[in-house]
Protein backbone atom coordinates (compact mmCIF):
# COMPACT_ATOMS: atom_id res chain seq x y z
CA UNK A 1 14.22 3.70 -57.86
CA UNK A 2 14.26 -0.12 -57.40
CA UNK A 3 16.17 -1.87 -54.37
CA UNK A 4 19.59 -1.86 -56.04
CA UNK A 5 19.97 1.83 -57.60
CA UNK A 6 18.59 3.17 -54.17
CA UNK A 7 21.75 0.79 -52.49
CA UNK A 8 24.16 2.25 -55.27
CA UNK A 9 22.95 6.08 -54.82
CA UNK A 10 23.49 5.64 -50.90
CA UNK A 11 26.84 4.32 -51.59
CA UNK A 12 27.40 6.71 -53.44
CA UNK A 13 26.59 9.33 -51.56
CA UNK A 14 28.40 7.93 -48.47
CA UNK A 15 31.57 7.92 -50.30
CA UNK A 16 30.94 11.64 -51.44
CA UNK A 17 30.56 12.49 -47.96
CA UNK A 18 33.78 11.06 -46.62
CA UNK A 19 31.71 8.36 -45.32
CA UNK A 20 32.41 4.53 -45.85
CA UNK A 21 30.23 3.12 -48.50
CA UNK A 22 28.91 0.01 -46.64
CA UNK A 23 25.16 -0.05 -47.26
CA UNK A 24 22.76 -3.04 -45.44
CA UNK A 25 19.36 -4.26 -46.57
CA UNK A 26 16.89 -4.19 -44.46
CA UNK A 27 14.52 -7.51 -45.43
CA UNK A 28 13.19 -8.18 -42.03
CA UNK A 29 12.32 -6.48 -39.10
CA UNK A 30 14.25 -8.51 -36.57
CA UNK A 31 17.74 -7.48 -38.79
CA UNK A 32 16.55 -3.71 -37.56
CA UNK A 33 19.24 -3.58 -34.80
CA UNK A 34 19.78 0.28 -33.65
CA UNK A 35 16.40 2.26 -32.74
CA UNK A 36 17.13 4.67 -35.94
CA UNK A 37 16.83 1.47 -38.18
CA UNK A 38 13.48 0.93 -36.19
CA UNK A 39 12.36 4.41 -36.69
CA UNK A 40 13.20 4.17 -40.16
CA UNK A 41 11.16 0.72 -40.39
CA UNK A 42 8.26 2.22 -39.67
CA UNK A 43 8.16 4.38 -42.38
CA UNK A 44 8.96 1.57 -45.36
CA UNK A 45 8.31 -1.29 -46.92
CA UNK A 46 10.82 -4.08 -46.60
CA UNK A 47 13.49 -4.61 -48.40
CA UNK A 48 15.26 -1.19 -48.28
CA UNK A 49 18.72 -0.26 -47.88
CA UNK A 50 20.21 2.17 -45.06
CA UNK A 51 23.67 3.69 -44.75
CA UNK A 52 24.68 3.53 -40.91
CA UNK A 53 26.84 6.21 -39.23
CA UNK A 54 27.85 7.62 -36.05
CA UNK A 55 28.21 10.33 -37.42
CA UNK A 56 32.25 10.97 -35.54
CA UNK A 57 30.04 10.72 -31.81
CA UNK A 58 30.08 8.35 -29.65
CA UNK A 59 26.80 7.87 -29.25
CA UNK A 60 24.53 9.37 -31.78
CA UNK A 61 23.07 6.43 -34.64
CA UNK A 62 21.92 7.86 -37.46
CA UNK A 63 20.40 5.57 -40.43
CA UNK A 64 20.05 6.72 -44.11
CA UNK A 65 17.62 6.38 -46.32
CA UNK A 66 15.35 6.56 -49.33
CA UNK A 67 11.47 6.70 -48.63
CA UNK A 68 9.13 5.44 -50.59
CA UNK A 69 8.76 8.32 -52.73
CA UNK A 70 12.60 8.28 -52.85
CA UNK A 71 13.03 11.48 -50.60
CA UNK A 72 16.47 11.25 -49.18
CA UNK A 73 15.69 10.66 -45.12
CA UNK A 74 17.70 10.38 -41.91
CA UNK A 75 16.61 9.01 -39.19
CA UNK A 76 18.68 9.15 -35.53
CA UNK A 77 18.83 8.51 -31.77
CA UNK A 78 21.49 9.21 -29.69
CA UNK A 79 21.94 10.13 -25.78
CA UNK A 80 24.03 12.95 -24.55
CA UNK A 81 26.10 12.62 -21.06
CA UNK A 82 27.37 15.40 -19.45
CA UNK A 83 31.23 15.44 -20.01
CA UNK A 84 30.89 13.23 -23.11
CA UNK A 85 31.94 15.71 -25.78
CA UNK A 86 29.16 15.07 -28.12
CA UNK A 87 27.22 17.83 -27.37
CA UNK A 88 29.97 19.89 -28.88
CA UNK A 89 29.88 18.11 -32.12
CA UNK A 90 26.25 18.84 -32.37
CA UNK A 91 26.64 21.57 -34.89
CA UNK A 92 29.54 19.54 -37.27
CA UNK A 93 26.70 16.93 -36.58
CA UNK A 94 23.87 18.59 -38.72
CA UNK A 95 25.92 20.15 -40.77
CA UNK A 96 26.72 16.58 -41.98
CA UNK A 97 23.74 15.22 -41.96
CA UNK A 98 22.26 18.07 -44.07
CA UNK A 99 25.48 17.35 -46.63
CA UNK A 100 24.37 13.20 -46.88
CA UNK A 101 21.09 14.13 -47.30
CA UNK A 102 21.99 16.92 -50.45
CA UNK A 103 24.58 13.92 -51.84
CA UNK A 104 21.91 11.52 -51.31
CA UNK A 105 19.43 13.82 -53.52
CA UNK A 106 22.36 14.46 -56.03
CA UNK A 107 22.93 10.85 -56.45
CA UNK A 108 19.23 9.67 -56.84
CA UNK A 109 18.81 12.24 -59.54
CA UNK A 110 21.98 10.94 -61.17
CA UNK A 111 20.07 7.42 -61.12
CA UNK A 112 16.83 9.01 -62.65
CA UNK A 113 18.61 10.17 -64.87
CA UNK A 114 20.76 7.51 -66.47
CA UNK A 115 18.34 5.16 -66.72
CA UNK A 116 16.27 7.68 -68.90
CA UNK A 117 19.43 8.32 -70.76
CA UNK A 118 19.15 4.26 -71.50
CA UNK A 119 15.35 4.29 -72.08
């Protein structure tokens, strides 16, 4: 997938999710702000886009994206205080990150396959 269908699938996928569908390209390093867009960094080439989300905790940044072998991928950082609640949400947590990452896999095969439909 090229820069722009990866950006649509993601948006896609956000908005199957429940998610917003506000998706940010990543051209330069310095525009890598949270340390899951870092992580993610290190495993592309720039330009790529990433889907942002909290994920409904306070402090837990996850960033989603599509590798270079367009794998759907999630990277995430987070810290945990006692008291803070988020360690309760841990479970809801995975459970959507595991449901991103199956929409993001949906939608990227949606993409494959219309533009072999128009091929």
């Amino acid at each position: 997938m090229n820069i722009d269908e990866k950006s649509a699938a993601l948006h896609d996928a956000a908005r199957l999710c429940g998610f917003d569908g506000h998706v940010k390209v990543i051209t330069y390093k310095n525009e890598c702000f949270t340390h899951a867009e870092q992580i993610a960094d290190t495993h592309m080439a720039r330009p790529f886009p990433v889907k942002n989300s909290y994920l409904y905790c306070g402090t837990l940044d996850t960033c989603f994206y599509y590798d270079k072998e367009n794998n759907a991928c999630c990277s995430f950082s987070g810290l945990v205080r006692y008291g803070s609640g988020d360690y309760e949400r841990m479970g809801t947590t995975a459970s959507l990150v595991q449901a991103m990452l199956f929409a993001m896999d949906v939608t990227a095969k949606c993409q494959k396959s219309e533009k072999g439909d128009r091929s």
